[in-house]
C-alpha atoms as a PDB file:
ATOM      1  CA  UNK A   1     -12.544  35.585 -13.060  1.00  0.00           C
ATOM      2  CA  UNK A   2     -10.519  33.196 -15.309  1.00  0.00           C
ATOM      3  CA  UNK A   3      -6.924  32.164 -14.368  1.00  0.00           C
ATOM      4  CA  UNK A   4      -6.331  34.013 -17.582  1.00  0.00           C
ATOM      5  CA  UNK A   5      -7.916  36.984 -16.571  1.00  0.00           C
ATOM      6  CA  UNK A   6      -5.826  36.800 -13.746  1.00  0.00           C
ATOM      7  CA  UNK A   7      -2.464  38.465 -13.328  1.00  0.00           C
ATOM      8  CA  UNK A   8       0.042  36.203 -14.902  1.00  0.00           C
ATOM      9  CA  UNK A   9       3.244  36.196 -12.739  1.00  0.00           C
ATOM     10  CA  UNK A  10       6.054  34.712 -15.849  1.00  0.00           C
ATOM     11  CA  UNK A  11       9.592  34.701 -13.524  1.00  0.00           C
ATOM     12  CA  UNK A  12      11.234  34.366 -10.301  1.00  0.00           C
ATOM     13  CA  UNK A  13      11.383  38.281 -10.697  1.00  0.00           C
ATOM     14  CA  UNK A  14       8.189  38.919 -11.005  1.00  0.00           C
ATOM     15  CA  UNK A  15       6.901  36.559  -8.631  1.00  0.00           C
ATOM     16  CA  UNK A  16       9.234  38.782  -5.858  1.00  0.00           C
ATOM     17  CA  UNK A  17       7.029  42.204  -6.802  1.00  0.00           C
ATOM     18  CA  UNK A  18       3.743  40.745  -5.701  1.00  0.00           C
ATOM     19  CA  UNK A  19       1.534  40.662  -3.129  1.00  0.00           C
ATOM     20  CA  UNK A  20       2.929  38.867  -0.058  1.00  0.00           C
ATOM     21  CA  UNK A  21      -0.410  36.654   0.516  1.00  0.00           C
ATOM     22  CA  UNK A  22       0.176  35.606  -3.606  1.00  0.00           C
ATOM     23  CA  UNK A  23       3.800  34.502  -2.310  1.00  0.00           C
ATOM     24  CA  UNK A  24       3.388  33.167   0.740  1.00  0.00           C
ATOM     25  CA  UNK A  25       0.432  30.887  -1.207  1.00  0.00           C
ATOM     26  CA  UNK A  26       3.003  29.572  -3.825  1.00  0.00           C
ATOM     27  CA  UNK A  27       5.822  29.292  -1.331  1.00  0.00           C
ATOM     28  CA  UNK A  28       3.171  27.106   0.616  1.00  0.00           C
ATOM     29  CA  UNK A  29       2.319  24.466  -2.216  1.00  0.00           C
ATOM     30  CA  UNK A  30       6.142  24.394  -3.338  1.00  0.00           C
ATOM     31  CA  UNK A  31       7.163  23.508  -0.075  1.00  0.00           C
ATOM     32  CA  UNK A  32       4.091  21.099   0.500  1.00  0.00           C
ATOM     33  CA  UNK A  33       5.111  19.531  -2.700  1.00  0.00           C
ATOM     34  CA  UNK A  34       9.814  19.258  -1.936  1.00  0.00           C
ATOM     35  CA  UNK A  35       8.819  17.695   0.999  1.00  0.00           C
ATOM     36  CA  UNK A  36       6.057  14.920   0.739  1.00  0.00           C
ATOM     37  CA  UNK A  37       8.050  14.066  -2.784  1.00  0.00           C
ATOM     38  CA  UNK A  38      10.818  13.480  -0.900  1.00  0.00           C
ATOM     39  CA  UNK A  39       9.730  11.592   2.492  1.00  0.00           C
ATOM     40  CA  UNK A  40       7.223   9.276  -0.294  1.00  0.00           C
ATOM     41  CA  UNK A  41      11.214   8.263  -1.794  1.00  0.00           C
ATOM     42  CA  UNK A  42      12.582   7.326   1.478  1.00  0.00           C
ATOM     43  CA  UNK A  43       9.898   5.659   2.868  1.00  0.00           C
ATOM     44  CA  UNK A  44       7.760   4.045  -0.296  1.00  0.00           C
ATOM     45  CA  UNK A  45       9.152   4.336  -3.147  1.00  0.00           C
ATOM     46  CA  UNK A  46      13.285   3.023  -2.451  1.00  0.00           C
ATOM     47  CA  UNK A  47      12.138   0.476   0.048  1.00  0.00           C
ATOM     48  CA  UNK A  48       9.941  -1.415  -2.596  1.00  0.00           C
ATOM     49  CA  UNK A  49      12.635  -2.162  -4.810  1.00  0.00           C
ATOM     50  CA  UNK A  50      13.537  -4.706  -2.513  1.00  0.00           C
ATOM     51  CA  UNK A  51      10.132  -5.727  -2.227  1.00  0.00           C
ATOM     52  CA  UNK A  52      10.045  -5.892  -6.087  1.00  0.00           C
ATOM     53  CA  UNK A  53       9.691  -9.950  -7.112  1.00  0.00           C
ATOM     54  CA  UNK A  54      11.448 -10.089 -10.453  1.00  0.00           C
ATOM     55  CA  UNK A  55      14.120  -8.006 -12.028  1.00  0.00           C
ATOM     56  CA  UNK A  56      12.197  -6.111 -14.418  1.00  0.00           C
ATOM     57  CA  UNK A  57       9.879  -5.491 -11.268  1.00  0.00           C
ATOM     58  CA  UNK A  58      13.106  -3.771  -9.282  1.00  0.00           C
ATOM     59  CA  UNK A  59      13.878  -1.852 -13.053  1.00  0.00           C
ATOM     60  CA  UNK A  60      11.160  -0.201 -12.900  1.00  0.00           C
ATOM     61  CA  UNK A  61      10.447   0.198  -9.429  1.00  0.00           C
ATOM     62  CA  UNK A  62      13.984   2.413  -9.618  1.00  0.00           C
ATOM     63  CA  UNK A  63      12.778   4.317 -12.091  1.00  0.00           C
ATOM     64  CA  UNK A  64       9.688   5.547 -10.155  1.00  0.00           C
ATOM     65  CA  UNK A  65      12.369   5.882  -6.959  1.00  0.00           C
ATOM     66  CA  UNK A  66      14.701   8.377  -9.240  1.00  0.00           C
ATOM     67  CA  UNK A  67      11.885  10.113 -11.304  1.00  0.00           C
ATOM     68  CA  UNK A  68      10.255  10.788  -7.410  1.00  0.00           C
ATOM     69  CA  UNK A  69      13.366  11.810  -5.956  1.00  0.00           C
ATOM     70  CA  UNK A  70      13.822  13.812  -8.892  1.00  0.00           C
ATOM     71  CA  UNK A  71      10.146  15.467  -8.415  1.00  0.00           C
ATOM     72  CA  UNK A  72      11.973  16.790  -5.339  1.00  0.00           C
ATOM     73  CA  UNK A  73      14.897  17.971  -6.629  1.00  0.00           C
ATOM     74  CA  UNK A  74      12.386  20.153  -8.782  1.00  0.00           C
ATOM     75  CA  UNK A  75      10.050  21.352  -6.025  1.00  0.00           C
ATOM     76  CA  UNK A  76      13.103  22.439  -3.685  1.00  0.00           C
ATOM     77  CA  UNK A  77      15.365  24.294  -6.556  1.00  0.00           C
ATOM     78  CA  UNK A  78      11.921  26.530  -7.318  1.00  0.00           C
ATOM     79  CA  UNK A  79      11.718  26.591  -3.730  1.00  0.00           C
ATOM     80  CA  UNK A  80      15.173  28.269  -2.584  1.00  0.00           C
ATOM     81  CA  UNK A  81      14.937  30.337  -5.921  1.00  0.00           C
ATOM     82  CA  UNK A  82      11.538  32.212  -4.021  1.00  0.00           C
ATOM     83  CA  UNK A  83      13.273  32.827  -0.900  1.00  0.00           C
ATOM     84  CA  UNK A  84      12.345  29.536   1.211  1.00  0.00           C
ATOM     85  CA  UNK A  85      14.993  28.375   3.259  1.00  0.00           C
ATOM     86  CA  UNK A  86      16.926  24.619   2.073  1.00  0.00           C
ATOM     87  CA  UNK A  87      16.109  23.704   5.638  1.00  0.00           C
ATOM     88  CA  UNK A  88      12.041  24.352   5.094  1.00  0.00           C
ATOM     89  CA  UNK A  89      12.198  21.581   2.207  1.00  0.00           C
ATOM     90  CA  UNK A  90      13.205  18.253   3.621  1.00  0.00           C
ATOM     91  CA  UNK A  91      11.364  16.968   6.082  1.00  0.00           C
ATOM     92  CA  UNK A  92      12.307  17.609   9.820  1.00  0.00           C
ATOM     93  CA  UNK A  93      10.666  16.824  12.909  1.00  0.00           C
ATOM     94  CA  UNK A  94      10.257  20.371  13.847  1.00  0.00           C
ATOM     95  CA  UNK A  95       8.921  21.744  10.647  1.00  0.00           C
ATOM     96  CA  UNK A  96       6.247  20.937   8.354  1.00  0.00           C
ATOM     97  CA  UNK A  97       4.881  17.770   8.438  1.00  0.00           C
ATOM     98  CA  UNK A  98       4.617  14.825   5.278  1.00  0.00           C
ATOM     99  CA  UNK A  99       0.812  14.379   4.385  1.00  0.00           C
ATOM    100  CA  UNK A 100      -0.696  11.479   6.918  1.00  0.00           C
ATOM    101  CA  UNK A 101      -0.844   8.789   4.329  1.00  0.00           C
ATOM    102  CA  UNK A 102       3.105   8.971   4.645  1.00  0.00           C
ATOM    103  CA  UNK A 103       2.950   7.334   8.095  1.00  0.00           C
ATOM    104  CA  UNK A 104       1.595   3.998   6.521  1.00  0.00           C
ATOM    105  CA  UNK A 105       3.513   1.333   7.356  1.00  0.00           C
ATOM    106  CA  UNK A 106       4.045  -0.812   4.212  1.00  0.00           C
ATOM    107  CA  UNK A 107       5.687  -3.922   4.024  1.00  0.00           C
ATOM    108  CA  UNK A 108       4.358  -5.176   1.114  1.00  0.00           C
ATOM    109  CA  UNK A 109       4.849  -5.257  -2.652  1.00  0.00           C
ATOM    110  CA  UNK A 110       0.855  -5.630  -2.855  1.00  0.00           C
ATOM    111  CA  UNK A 111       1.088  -2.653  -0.555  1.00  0.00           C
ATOM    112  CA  UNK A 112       3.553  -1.014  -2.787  1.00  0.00           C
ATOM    113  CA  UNK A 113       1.671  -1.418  -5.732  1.00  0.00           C
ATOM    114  CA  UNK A 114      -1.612   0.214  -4.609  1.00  0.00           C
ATOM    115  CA  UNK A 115      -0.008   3.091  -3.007  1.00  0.00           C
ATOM    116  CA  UNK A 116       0.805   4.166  -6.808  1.00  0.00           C
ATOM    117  CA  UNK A 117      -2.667   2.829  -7.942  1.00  0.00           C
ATOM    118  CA  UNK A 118      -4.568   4.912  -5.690  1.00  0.00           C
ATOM    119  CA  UNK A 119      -2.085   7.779  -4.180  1.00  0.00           C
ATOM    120  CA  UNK A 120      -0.455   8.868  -7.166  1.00  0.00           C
ATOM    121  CA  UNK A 121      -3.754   8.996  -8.611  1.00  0.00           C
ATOM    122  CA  UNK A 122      -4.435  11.536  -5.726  1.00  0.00           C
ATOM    123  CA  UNK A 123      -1.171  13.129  -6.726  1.00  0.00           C
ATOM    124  CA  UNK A 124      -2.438  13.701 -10.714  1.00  0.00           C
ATOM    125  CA  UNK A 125      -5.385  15.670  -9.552  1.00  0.00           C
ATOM    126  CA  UNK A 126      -3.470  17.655  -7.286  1.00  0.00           C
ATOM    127  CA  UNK A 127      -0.820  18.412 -10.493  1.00  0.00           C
ATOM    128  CA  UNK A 128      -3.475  18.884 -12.959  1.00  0.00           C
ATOM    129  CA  UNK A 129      -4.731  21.977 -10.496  1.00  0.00           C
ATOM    130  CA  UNK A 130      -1.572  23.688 -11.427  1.00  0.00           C
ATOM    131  CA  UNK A 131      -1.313  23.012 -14.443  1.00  0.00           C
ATOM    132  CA  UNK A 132      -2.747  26.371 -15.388  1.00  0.00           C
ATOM    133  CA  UNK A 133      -1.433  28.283 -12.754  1.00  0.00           C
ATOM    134  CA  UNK A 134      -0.788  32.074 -12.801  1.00  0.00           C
ATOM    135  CA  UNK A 135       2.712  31.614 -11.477  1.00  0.00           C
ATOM    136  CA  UNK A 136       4.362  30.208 -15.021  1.00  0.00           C
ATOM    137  CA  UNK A 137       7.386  28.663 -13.095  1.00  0.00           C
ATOM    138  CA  UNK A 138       4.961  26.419 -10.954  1.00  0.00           C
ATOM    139  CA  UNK A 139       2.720  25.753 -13.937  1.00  0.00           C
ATOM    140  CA  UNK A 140       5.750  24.626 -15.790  1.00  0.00           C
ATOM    141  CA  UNK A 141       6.643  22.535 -13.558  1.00  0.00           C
ATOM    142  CA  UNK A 142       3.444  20.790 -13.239  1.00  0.00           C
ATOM    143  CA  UNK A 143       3.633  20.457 -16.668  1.00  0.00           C
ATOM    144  CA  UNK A 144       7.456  18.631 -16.882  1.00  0.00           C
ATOM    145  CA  UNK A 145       5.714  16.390 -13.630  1.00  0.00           C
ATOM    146  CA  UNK A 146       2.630  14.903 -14.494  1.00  0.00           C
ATOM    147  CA  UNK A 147       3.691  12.616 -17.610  1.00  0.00           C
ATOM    148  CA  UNK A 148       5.653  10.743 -14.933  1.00  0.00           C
ATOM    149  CA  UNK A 149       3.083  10.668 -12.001  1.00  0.00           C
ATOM    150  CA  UNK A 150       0.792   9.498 -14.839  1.00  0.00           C
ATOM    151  CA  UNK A 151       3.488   6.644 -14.812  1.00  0.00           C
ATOM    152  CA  UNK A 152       3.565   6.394 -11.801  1.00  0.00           C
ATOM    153  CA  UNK A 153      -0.223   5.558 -11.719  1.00  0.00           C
ATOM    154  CA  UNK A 154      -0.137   3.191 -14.472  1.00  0.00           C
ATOM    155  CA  UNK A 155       2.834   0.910 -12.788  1.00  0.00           C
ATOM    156  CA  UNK A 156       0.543   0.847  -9.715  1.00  0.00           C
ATOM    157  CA  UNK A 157      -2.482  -0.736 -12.440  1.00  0.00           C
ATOM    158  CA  UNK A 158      -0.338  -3.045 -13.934  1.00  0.00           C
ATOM    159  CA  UNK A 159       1.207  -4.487 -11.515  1.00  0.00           C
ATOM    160  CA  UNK A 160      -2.025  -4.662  -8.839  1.00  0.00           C
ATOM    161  CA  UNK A 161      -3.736  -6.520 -12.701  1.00  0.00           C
ATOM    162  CA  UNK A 162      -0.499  -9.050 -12.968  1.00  0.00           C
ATOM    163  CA  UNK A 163      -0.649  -9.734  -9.126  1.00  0.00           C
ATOM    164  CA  UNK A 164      -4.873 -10.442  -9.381  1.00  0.00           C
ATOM    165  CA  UNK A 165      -3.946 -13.096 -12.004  1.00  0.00           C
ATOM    166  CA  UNK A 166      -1.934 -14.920  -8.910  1.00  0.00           C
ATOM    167  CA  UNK A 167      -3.176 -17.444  -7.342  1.00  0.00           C
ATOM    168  CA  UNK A 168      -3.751 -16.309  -3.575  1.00  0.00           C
ATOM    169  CA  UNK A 169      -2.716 -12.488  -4.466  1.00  0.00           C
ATOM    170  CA  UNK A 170      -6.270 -11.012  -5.622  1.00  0.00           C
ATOM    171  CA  UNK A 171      -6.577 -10.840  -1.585  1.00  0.00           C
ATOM    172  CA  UNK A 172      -3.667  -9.380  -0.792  1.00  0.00           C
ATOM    173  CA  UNK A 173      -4.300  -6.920  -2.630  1.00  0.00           C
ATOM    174  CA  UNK A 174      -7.824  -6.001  -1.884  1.00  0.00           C
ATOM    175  CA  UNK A 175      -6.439  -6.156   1.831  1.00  0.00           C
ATOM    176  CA  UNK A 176      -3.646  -3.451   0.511  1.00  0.00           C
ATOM    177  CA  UNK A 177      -6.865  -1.532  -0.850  1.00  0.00           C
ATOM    178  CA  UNK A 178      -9.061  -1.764   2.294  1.00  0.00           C
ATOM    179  CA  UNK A 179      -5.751  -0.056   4.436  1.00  0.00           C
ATOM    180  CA  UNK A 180      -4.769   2.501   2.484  1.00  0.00           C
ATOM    181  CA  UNK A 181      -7.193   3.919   0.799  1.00  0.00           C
ATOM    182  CA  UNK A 182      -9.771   4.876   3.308  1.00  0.00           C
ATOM    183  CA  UNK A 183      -6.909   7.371   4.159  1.00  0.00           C
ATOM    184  CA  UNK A 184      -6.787   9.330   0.671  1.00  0.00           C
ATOM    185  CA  UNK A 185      -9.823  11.250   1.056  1.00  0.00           C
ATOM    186  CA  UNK A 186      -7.911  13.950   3.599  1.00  0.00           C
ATOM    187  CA  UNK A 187      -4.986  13.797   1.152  1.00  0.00           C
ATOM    188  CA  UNK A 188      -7.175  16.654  -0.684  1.00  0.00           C
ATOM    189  CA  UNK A 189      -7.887  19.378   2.592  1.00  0.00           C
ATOM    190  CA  UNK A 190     -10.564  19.859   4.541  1.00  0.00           C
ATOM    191  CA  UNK A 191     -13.934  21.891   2.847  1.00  0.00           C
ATOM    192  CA  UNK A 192     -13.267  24.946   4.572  1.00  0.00           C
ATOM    193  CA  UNK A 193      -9.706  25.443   3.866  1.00  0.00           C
ATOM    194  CA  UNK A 194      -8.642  29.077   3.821  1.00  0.00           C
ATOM    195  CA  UNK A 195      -5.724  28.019   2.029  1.00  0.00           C
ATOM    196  CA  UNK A 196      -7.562  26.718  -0.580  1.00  0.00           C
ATOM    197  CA  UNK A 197      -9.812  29.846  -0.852  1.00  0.00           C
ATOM    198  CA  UNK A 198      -6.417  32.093  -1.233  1.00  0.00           C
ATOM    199  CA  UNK A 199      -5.402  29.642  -4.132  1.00  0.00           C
ATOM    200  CA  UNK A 200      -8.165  30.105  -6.332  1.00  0.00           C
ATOM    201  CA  UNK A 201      -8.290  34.000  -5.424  1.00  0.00           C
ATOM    202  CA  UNK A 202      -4.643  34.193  -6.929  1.00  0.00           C
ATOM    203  CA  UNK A 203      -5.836  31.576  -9.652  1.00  0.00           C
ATOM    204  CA  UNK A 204      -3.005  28.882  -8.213  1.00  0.00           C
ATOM    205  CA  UNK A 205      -5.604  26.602  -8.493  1.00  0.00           C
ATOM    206  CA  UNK A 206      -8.716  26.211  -9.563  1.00  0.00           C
ATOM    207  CA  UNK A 207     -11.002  23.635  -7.790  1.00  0.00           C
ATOM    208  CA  UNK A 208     -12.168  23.622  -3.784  1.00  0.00           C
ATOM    209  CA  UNK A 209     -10.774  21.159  -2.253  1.00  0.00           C
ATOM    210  CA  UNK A 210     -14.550  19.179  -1.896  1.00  0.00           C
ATOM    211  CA  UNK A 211     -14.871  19.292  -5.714  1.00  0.00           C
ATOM    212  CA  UNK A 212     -10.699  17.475  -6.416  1.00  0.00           C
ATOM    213  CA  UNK A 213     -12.068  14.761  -3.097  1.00  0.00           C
ATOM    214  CA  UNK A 214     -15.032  14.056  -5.008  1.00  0.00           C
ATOM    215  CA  UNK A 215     -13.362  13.701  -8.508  1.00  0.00           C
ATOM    216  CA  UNK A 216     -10.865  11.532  -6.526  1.00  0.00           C
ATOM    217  CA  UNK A 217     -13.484   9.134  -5.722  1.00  0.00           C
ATOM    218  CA  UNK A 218     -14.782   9.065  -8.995  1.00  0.00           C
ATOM    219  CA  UNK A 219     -12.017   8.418 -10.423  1.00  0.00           C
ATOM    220  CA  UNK A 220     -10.689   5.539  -8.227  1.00  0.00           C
ATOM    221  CA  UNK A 221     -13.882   4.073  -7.972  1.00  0.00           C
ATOM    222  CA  UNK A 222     -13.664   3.870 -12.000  1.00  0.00           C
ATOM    223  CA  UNK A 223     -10.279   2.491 -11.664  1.00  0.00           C
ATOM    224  CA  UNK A 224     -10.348   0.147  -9.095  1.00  0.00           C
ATOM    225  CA  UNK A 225     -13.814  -1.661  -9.700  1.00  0.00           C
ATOM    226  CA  UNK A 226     -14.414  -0.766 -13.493  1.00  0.00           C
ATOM    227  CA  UNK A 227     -10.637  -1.755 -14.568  1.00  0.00           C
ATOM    228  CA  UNK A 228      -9.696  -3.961 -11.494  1.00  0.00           C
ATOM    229  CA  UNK A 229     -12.873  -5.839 -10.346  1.00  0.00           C
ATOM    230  CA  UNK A 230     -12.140  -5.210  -7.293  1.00  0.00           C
ATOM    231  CA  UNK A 231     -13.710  -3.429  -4.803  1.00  0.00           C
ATOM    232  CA  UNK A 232     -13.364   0.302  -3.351  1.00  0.00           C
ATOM    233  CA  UNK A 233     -14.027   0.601   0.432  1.00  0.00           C
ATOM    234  CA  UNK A 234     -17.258   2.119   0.686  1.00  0.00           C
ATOM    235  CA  UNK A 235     -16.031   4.885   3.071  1.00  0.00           C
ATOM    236  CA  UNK A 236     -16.519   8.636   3.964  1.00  0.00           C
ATOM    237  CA  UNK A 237     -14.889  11.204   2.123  1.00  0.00           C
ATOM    238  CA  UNK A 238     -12.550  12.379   5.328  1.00  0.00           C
ATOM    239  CA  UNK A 239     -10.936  15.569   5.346  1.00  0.00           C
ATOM    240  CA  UNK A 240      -8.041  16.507   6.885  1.00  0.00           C
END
């Protein structure tokens, strides 16, 4: 069955008349989504601008800080409208936890730089699964997102490209590369997720989490060594 063959769930209202596994699934990725976009601000994203090297560097490095903060914002107003408590959408130590790759400690702007290279690349799959999801206020929100994590993605290539060009940088960077990304792979689930199965039942998303790691890869791999030059650590697909 197609996500349009599915039952289409078009408002807040609607969404409140179904079937509580359908809305405990979307209050799941909503508040996955309010709180990793807001702990990757405080910790990544408002941090680098004083790691930024030039002033047009620190521009646009507050740009991605606002537009993330603002991905938030988003998540967390959809959030309370379906019932899930302010609380439940920041991070706290005794609630849900920020995805593991939010524990890397970077002190870097090489760092910086691939963490949008390679994890908001991560974060683009993950989008483009709702994207066509049968709860319309989620899908249209995935929608008003990705142009900006696609951003996001594309400050992360162009500044790991200017940095290569540096003398004594090219390293740095594949150092950056060699850390973090060996820790994307569980970013995506593990295989046997029974979240992931209720997803695509409902048709909140479409792929198993296996089939978005391996595009991941693919994707990187094309990215990283096809645009780059450099080299993608020749690692295990880890899940989570």
């Amino acid at each position: 069955m197609t996500n349009e063959e599915q039952t289409q769930v078009k408002t807040v209202e609607e969404f409140m008349q179904q079937p509580e596994e359908f809305r405990v699934a979307i209050q799941k990725i909503v508040q996955s989504h309010a709180i990793n976009e807001l702990y990757g601000s405080q910790v990544f994203d408002e941090p680098a601008i004083a790691l930024a090297p030039t002033p047009h560097a620190k521009w646009l490095t507050c740009r991605v800080a606002m537009e993330e903060y603002g991905h938030h914002l988003r998540f967390a107003e959809l959030g309370e409208a379906i019932g899930i408590p302010h609380d439940d959408l920041v991070p706290r130590t005794d609630g849900k936890q920020p995805l593991s790759i939010m524990g890397f400690p970077m002190t870097s702007w090489a760092e910086f730089c691939v963490l949008k290279l390679v994890g908001d690349l991560a974060e683009i799959l993950q989008v483009e699964d709702l994207l066509h999801c049968t709860f319309h206020p989620l899908r249209n929100l995935a929608r008003m997102t990705m142009p900006e994590e696609r951003f996001h993605c594309q400050f992360g290539e162009d500044f790991c490209s200017d940095l290569i060009e540096e003398e004594g940088q090219r390293q740095q960077v594949q150092d950056a590369l060699n850390k973090i990304f060996p820790e994307m792979p569980a970013f995506f689930g593990s295989s046997d997720s029974k979240n992931n199965e209720i997803f695509r039942k409902w048709g909140i998303k479409l792929r198993t989490n296996d089939e978005m790691r391996d595009d991941y890869i693919e994707r990187a791999r094309e990215l990283v060594e096809g645009k780059l030059g450099l080299t993608l650590p020749d690692i295990a697909a880890r899940a989570a």
